[in-house]
N, C-alpha and C. Protein backbone atom coordinates (compact mmCIF):
# COMPACT_ATOMS: atom_id res chain seq x y z
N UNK A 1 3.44 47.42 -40.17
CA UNK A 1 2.74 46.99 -41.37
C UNK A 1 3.24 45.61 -41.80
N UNK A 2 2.47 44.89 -42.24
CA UNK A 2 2.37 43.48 -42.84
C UNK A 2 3.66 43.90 -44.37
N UNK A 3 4.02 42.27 -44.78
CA UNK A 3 4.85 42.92 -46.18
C UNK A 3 3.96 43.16 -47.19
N UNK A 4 2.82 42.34 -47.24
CA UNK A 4 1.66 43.05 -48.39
C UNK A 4 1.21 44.55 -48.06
N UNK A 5 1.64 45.67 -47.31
CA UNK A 5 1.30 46.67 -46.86
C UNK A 5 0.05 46.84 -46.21
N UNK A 6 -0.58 45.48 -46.04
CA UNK A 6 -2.02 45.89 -44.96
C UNK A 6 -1.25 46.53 -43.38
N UNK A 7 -2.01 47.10 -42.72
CA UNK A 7 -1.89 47.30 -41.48
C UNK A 7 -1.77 46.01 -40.65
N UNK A 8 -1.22 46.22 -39.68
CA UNK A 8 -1.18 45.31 -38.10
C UNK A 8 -2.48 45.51 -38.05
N UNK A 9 -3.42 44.45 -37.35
CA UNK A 9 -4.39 44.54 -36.40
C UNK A 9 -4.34 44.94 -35.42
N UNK A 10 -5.58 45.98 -35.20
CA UNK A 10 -4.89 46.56 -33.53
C UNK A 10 -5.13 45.46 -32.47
N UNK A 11 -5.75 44.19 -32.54
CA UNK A 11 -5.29 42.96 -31.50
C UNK A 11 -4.51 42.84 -31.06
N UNK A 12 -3.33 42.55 -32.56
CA UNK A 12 -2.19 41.96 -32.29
C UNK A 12 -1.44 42.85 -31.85
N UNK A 13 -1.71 44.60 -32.27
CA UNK A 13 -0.93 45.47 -31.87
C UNK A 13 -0.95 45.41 -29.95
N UNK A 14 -1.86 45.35 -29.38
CA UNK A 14 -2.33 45.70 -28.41
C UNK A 14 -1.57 44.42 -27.36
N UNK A 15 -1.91 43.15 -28.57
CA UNK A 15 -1.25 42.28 -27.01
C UNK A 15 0.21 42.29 -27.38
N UNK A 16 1.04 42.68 -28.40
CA UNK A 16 2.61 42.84 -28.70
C UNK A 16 2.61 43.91 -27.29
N UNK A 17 1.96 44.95 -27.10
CA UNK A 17 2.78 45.95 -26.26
C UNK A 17 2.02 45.35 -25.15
N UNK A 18 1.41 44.68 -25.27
CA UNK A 18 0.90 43.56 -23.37
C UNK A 18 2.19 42.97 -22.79
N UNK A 19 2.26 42.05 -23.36
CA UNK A 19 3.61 41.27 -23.47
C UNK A 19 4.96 41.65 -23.51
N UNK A 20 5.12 43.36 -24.41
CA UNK A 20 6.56 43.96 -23.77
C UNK A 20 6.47 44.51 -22.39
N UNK A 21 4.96 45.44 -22.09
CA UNK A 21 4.80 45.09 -20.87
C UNK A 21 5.19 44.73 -19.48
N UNK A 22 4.59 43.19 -19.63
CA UNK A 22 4.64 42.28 -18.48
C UNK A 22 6.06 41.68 -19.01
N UNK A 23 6.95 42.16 -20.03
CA UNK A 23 8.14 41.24 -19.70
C UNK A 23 8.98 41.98 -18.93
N UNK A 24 8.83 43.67 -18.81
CA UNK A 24 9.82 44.66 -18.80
C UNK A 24 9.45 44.46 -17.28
N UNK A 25 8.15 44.08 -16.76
CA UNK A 25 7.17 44.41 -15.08
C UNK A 25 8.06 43.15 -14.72
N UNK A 26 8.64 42.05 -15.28
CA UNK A 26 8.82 40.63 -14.75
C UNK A 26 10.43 41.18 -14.70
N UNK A 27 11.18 41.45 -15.51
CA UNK A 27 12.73 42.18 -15.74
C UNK A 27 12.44 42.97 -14.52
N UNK A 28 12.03 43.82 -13.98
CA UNK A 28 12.18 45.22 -13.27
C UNK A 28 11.36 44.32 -11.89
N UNK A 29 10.93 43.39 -11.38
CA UNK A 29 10.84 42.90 -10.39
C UNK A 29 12.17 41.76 -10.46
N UNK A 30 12.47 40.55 -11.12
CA UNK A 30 13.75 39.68 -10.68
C UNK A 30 15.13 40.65 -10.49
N UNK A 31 15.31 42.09 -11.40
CA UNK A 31 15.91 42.79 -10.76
C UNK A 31 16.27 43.27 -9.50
N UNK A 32 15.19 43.92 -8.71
CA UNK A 32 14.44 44.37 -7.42
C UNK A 32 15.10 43.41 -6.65
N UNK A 33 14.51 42.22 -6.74
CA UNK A 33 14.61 40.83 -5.93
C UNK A 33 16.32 40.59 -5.39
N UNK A 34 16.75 40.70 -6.43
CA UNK A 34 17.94 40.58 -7.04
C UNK A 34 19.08 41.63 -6.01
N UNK A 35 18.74 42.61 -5.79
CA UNK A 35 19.20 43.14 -5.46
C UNK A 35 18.82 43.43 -4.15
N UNK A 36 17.52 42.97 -3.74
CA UNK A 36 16.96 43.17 -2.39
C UNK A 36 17.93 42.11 -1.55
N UNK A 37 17.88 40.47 -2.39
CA UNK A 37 18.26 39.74 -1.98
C UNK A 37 19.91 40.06 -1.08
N UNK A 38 20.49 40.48 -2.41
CA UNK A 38 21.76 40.80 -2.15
C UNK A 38 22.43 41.68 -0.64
N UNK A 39 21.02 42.62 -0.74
CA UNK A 39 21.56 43.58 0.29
C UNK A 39 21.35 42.86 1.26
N UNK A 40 20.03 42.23 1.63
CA UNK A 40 20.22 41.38 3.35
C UNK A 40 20.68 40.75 2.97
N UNK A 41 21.38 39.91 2.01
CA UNK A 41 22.80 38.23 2.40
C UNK A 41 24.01 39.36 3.15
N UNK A 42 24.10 40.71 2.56
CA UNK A 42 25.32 41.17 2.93
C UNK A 42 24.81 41.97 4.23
N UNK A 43 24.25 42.01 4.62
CA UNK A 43 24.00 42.96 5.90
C UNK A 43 24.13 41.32 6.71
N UNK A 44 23.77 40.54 6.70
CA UNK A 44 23.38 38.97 7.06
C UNK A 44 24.62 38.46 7.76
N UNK A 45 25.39 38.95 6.85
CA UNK A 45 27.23 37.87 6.27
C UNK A 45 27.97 38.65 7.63
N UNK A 46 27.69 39.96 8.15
CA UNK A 46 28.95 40.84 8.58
C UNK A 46 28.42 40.42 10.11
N UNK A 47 29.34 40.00 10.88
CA UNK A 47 29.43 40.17 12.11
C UNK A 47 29.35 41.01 13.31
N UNK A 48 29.31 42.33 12.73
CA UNK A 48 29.16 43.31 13.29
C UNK A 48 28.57 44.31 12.37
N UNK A 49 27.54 44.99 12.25
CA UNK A 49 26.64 45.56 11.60
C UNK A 49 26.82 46.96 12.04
N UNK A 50 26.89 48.11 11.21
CA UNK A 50 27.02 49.52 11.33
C UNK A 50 25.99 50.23 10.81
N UNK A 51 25.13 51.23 11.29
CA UNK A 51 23.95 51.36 10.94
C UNK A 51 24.08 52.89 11.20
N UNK A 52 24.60 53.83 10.49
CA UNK A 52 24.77 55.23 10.74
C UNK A 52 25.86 55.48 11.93
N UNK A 53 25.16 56.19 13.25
CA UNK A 53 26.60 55.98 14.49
C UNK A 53 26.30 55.01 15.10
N UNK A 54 25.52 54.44 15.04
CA UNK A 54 25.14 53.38 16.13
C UNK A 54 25.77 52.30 15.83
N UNK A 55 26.47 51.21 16.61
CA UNK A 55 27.25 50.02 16.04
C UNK A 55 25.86 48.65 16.57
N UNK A 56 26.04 48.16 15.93
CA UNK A 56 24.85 46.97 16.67
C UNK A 56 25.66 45.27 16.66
N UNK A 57 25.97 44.83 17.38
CA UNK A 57 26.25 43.25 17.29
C UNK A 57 25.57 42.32 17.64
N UNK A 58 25.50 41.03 16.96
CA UNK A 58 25.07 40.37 16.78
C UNK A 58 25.32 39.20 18.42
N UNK A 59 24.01 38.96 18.91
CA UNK A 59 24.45 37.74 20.48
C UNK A 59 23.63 36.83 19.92
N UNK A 60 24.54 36.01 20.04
CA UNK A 60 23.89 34.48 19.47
C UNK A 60 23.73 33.46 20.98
């Protein structure tokens, strides 16, 4: 509610929860990323890679 006690418009109501939204969809993907990134730099970084029993190395 407004401080004169009118109601919100449901417009404004509608694009306020648009916008929490697409900020929480934009947060919860650079997260993702974030962490996607992370895991291949570190699978990337190790010289010798362990993948359950199987050992796998890297021939350059």
């Amino acid at each position: 509610m407004h401080r004169n006690g009118k109601k919100t418009p449901l417009i404004v109501v509608k694009s306020l929860l648009f916008s929490a939204s697409r900020r929480a969809t934009r947060d919860f993907r650079a997260e993702y990323a974030r962490k996607h990134l992370a895991e291949h730099n570190r699978m990337n970084s190790n010289p010798v890679q362990v993948r359950g029993r199987k050992k796998l190395e890297r021939i350059w």
